[in-house]
PDB file of N, CA and C in Angstrom:
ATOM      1  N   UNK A   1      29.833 -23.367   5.678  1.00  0.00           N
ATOM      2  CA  UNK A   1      30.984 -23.459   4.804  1.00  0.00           C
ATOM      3  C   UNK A   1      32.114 -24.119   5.580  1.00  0.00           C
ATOM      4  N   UNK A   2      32.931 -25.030   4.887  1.00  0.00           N
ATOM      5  CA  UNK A   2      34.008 -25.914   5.699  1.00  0.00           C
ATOM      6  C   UNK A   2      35.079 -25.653   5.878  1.00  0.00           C
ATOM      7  N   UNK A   3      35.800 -24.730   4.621  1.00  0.00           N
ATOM      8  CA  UNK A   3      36.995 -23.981   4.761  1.00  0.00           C
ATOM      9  C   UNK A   3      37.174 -22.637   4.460  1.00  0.00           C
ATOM     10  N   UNK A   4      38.221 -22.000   4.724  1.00  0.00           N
ATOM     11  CA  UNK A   4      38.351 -20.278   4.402  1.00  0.00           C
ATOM     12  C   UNK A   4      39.780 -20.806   3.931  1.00  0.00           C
ATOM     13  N   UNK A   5      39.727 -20.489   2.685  1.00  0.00           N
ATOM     14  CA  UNK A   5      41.176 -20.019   2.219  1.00  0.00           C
ATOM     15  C   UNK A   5      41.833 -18.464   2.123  1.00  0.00           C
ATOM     16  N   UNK A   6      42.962 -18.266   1.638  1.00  0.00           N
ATOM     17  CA  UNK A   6      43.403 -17.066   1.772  1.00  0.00           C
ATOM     18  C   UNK A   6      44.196 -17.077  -0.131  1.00  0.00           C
ATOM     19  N   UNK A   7      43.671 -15.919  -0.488  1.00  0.00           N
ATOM     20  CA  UNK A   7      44.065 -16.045  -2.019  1.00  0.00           C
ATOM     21  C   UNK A   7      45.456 -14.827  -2.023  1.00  0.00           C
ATOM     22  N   UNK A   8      46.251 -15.459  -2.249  1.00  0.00           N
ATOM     23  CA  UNK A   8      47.497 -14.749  -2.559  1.00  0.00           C
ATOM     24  C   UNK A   8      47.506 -14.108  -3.739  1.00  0.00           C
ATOM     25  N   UNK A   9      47.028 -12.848  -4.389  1.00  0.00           N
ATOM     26  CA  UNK A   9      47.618 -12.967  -6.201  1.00  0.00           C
ATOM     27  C   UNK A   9      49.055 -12.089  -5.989  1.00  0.00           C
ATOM     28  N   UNK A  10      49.162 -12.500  -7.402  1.00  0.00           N
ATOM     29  CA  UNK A  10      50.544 -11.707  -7.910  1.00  0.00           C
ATOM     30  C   UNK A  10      50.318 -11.169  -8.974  1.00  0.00           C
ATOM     31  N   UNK A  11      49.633 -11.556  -9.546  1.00  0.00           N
ATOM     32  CA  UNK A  11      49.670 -10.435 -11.026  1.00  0.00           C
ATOM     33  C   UNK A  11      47.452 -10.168 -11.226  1.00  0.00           C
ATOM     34  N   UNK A  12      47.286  -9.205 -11.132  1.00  0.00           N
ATOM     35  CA  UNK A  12      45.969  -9.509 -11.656  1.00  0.00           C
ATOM     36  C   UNK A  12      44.745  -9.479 -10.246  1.00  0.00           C
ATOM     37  N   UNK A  13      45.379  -8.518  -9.048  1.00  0.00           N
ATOM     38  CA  UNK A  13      44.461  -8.845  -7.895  1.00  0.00           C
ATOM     39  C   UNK A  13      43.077  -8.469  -8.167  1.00  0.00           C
ATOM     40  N   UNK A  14      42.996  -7.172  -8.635  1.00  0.00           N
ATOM     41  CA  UNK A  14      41.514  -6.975  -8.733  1.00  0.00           C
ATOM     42  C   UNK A  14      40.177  -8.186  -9.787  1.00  0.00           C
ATOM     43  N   UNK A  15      41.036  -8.629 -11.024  1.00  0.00           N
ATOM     44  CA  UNK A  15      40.230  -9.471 -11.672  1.00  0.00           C
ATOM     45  C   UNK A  15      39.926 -10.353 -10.942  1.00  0.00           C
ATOM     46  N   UNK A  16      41.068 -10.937 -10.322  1.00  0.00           N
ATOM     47  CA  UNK A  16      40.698 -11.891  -9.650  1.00  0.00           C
ATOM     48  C   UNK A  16      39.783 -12.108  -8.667  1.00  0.00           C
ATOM     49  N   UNK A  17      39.623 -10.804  -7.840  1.00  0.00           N
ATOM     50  CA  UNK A  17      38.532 -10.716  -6.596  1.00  0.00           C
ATOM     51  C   UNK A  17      37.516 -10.628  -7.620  1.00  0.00           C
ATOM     52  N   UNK A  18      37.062 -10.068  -8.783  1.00  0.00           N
ATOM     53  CA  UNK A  18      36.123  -9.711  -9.342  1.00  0.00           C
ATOM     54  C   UNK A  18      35.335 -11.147  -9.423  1.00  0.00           C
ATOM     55  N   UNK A  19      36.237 -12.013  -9.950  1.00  0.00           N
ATOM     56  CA  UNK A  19      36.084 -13.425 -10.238  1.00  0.00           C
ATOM     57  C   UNK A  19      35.755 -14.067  -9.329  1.00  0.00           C
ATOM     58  N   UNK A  20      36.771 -13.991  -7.847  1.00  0.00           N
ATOM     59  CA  UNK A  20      35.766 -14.734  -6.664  1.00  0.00           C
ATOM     60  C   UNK A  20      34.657 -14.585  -6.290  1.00  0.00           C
ATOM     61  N   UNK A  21      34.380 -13.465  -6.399  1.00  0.00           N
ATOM     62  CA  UNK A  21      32.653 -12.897  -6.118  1.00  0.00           C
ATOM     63  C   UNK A  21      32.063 -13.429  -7.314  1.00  0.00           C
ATOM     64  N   UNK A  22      31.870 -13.658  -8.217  1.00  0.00           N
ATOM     65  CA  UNK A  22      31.061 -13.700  -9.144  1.00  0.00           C
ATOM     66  C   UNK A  22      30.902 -15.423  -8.794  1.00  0.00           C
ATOM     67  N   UNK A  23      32.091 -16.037  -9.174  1.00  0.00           N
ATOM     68  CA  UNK A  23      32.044 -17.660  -8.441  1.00  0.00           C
ATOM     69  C   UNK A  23      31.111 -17.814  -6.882  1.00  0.00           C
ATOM     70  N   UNK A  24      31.577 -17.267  -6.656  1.00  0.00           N
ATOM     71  CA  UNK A  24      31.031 -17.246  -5.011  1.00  0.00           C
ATOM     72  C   UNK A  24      29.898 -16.394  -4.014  1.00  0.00           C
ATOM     73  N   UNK A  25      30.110 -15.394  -4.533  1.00  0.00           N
ATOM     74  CA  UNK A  25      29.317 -14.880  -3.883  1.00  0.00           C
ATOM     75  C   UNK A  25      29.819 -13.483  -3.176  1.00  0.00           C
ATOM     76  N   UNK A  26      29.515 -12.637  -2.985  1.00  0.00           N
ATOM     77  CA  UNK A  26      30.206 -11.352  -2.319  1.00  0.00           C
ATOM     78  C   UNK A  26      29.994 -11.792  -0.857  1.00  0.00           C
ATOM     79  N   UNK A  27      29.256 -12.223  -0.173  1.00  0.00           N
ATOM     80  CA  UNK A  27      28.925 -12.572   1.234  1.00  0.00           C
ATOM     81  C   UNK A  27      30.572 -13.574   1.847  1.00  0.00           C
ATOM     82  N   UNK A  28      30.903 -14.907   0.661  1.00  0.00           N
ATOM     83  CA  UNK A  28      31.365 -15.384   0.775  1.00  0.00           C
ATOM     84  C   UNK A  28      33.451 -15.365   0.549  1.00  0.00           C
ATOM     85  N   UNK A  29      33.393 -13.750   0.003  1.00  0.00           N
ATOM     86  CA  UNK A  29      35.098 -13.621   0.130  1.00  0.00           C
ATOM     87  C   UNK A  29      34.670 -11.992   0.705  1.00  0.00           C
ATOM     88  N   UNK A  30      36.252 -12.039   1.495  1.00  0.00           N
ATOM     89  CA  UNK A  30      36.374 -10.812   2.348  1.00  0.00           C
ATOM     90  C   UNK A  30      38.115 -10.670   1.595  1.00  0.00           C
ATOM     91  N   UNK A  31      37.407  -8.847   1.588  1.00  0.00           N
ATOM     92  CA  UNK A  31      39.145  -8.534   1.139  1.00  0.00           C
ATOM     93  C   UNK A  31      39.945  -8.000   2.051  1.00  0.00           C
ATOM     94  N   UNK A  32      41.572  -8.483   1.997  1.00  0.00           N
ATOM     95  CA  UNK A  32      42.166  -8.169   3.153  1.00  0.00           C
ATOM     96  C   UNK A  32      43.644  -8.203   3.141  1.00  0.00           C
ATOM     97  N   UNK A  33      44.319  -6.966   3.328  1.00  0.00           N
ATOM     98  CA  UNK A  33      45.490  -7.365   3.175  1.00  0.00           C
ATOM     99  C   UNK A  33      45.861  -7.208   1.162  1.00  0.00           C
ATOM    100  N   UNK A  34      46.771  -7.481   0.698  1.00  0.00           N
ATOM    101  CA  UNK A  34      47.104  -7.433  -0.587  1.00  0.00           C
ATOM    102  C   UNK A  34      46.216  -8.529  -1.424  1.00  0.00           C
ATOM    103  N   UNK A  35      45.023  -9.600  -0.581  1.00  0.00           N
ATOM    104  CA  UNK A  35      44.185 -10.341  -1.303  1.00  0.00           C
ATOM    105  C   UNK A  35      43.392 -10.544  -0.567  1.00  0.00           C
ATOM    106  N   UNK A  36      42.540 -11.789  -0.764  1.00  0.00           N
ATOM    107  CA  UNK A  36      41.227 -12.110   0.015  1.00  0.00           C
ATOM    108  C   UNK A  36      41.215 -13.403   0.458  1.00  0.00           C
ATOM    109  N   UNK A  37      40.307 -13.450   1.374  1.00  0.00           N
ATOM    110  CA  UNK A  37      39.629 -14.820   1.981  1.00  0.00           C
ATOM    111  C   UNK A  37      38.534 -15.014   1.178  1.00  0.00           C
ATOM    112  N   UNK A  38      38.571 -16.574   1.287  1.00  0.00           N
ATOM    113  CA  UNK A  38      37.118 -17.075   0.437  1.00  0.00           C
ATOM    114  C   UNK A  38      36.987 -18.365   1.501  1.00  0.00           C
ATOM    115  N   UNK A  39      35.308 -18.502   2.018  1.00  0.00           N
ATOM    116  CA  UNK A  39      34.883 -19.341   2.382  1.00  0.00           C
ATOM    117  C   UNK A  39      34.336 -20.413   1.473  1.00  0.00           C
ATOM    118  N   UNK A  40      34.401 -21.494   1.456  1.00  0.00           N
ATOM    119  CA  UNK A  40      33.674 -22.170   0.505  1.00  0.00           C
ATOM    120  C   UNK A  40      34.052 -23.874   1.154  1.00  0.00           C
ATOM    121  N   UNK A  41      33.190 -24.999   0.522  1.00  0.00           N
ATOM    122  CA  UNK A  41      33.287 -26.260   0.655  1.00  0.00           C
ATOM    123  C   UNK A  41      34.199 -27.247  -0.288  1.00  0.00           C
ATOM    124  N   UNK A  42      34.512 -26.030  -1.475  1.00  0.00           N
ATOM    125  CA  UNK A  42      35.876 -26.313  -2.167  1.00  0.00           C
ATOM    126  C   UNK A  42      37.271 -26.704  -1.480  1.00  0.00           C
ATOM    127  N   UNK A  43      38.182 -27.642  -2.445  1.00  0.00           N
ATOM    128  CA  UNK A  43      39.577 -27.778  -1.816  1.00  0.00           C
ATOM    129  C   UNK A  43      40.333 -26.803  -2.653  1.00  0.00           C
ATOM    130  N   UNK A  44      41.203 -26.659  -2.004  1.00  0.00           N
ATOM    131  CA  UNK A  44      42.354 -25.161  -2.267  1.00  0.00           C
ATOM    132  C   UNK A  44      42.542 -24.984  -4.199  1.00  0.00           C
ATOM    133  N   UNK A  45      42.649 -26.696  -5.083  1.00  0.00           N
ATOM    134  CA  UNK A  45      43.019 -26.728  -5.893  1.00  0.00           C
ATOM    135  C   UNK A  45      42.048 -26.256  -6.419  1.00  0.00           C
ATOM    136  N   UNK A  46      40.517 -26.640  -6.610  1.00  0.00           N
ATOM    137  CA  UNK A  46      39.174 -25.999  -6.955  1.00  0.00           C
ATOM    138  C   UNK A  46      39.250 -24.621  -7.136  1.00  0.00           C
ATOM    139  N   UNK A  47      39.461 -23.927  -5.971  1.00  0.00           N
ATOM    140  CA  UNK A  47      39.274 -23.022  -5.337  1.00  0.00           C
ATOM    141  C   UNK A  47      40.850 -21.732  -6.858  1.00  0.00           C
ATOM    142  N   UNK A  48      41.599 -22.406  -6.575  1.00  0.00           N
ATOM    143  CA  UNK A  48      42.423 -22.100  -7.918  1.00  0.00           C
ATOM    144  C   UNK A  48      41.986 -21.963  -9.404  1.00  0.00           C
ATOM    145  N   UNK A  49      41.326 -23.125  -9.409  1.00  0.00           N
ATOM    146  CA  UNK A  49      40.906 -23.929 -10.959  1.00  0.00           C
ATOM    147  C   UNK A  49      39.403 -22.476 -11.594  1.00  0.00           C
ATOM    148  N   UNK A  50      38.323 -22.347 -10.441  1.00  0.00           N
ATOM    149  CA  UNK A  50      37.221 -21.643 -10.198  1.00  0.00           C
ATOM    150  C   UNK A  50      37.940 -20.048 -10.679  1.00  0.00           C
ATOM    151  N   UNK A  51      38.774 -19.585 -10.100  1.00  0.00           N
ATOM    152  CA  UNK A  51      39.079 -18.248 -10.349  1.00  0.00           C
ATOM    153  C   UNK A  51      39.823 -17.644 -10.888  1.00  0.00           C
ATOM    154  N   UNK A  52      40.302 -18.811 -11.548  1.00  0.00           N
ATOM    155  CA  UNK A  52      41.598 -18.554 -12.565  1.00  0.00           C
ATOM    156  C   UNK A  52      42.914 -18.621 -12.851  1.00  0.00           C
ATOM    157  N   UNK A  53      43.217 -19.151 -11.484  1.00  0.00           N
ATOM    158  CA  UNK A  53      44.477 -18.972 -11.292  1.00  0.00           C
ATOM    159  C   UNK A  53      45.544 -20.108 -11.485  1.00  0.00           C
ATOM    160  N   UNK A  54      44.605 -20.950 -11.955  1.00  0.00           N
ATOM    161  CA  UNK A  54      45.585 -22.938 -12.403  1.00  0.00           C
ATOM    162  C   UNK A  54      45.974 -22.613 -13.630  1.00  0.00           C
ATOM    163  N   UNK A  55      44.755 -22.328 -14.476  1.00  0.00           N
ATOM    164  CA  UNK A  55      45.240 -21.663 -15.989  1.00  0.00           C
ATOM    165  C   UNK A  55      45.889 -20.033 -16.347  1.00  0.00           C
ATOM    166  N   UNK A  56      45.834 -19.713 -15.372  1.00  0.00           N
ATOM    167  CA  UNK A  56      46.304 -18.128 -15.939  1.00  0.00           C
ATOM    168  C   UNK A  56      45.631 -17.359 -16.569  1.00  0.00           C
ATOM    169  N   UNK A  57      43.640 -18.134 -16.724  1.00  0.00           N
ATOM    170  CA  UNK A  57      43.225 -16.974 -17.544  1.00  0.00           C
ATOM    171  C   UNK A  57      42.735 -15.822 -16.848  1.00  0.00           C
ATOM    172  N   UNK A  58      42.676 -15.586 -15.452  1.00  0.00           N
ATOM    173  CA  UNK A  58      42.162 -14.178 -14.876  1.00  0.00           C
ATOM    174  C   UNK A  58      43.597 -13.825 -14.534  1.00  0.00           C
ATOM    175  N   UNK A  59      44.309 -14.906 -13.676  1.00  0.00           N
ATOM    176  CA  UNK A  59      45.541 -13.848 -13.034  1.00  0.00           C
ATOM    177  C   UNK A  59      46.534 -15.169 -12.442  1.00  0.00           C
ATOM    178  N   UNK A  60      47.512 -14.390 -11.516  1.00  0.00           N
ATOM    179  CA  UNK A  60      48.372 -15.801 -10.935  1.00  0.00           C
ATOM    180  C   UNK A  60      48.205 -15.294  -9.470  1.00  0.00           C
ATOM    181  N   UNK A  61      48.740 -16.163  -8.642  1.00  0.00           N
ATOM    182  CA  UNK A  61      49.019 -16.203  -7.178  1.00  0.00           C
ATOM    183  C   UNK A  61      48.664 -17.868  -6.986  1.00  0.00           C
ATOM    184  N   UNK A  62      49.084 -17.497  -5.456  1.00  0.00           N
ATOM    185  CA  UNK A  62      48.277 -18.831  -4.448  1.00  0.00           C
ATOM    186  C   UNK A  62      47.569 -18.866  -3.389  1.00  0.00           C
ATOM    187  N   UNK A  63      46.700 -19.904  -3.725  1.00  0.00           N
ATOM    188  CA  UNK A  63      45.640 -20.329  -2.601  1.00  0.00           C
ATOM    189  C   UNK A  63      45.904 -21.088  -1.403  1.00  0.00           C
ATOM    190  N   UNK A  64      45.459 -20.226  -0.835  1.00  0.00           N
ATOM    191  CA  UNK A  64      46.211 -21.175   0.548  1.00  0.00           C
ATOM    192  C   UNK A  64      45.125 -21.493   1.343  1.00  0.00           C
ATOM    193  N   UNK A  65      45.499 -22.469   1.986  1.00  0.00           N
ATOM    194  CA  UNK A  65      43.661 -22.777   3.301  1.00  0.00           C
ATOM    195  C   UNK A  65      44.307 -22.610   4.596  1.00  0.00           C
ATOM    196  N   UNK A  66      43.048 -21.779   5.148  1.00  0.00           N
ATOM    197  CA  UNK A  66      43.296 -21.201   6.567  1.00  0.00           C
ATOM    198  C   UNK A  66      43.069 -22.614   7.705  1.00  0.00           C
ATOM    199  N   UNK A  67      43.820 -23.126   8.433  1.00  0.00           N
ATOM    200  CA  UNK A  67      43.142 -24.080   9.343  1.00  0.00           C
ATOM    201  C   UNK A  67      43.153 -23.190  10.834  1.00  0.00           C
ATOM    202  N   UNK A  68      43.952 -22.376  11.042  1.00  0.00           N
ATOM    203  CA  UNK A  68      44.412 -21.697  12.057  1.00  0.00           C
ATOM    204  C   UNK A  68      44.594 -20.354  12.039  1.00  0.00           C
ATOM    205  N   UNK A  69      44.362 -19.645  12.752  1.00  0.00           N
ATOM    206  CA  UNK A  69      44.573 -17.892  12.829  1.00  0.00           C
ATOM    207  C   UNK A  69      44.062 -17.339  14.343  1.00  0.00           C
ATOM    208  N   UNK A  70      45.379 -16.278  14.199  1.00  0.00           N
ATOM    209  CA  UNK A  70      45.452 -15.610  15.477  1.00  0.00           C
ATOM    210  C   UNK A  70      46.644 -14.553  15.030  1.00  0.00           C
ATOM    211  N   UNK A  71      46.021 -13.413  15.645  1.00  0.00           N
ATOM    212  CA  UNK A  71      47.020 -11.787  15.414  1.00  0.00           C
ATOM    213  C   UNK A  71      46.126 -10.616  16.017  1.00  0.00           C
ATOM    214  N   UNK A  72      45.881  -9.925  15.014  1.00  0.00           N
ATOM    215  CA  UNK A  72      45.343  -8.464  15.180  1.00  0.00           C
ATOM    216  C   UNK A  72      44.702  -7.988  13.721  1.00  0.00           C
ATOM    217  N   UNK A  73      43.896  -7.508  14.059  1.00  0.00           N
ATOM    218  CA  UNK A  73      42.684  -7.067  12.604  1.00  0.00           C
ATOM    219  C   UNK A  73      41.725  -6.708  12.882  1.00  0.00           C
ATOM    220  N   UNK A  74      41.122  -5.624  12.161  1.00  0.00           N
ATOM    221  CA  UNK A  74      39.903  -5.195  12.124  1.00  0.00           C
ATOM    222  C   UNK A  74      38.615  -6.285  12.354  1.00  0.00           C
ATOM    223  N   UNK A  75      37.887  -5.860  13.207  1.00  0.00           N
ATOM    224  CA  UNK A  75      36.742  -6.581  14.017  1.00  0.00           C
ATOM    225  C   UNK A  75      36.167  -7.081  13.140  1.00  0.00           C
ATOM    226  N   UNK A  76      35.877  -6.602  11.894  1.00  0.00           N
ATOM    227  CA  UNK A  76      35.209  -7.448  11.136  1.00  0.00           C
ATOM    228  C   UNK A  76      35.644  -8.564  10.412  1.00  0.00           C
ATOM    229  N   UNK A  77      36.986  -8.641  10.143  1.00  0.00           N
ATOM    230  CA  UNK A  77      37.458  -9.615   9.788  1.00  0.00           C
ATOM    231  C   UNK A  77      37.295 -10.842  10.480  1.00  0.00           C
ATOM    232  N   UNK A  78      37.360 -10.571  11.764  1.00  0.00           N
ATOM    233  CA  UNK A  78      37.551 -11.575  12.847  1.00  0.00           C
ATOM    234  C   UNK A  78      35.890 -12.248  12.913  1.00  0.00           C
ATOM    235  N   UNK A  79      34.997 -11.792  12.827  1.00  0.00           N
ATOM    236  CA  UNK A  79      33.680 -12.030  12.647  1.00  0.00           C
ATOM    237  C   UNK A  79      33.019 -12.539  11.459  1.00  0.00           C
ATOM    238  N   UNK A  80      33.796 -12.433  10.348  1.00  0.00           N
ATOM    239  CA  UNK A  80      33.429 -12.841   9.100  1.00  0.00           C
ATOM    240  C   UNK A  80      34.515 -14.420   9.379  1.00  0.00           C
ATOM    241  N   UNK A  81      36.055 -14.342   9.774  1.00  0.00           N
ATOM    242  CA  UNK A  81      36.619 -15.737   9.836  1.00  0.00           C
ATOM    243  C   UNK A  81      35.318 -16.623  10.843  1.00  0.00           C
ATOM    244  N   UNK A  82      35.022 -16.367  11.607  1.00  0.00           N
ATOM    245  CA  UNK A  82      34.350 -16.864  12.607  1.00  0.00           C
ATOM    246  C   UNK A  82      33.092 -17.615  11.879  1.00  0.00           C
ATOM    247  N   UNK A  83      32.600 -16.815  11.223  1.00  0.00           N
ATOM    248  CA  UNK A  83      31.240 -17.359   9.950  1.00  0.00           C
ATOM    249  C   UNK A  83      32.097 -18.640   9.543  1.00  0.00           C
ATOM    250  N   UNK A  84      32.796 -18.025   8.511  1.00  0.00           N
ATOM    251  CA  UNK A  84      33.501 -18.690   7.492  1.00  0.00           C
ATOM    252  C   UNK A  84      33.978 -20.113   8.097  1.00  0.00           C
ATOM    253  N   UNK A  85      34.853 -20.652   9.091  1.00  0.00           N
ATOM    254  CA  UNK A  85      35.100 -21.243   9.949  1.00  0.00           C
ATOM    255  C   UNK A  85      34.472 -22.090  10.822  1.00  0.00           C
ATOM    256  N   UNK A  86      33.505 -21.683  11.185  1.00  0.00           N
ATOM    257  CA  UNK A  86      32.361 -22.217  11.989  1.00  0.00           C
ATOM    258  C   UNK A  86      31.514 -23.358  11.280  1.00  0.00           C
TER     259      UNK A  86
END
């Protein structure tokens, strides 16, 4: 997979994860924080368009793409970016 984005929602988080998994795959988004990461070969706008969030029919927020990361987090996170990333 080529990129990991980071899905911001604001209204509607759970549909929306419901929706990335179903698009994607459960292997392929990790939840974290007030939303999730999604790995995929999609661009950010796709990645919007796919889960609902260009039209408003699951929910709103924003997609953002990870190019860089560094902090503190649970080990697994760091091992799943590493997949995702790689």
């Amino acid at each position: 997979m080529e990129f990991v984005h980071y899905v911001a929602p604001s209204y509607k988080q759970d549909e929306l994860f419901a929706k990335a998994n179903e698009v994607y795959g459960e292997g392929a988004v990790f939840p974290y924080a007030n939303g999730f990461f999604v790995a995929t070969d999609d661009p950010t706008s796709e990645v919007s368009t796919k889960i609902g969030i260009r039209d408003g029919s699951v929910g709103s927020g924003v997609v953002l793409r990870v190019t860089t990361y560094n902090g503190r987090a649970p080990a697994d996170l760091w091992e799943w970016l590493a997949k995702g990333l790689a």
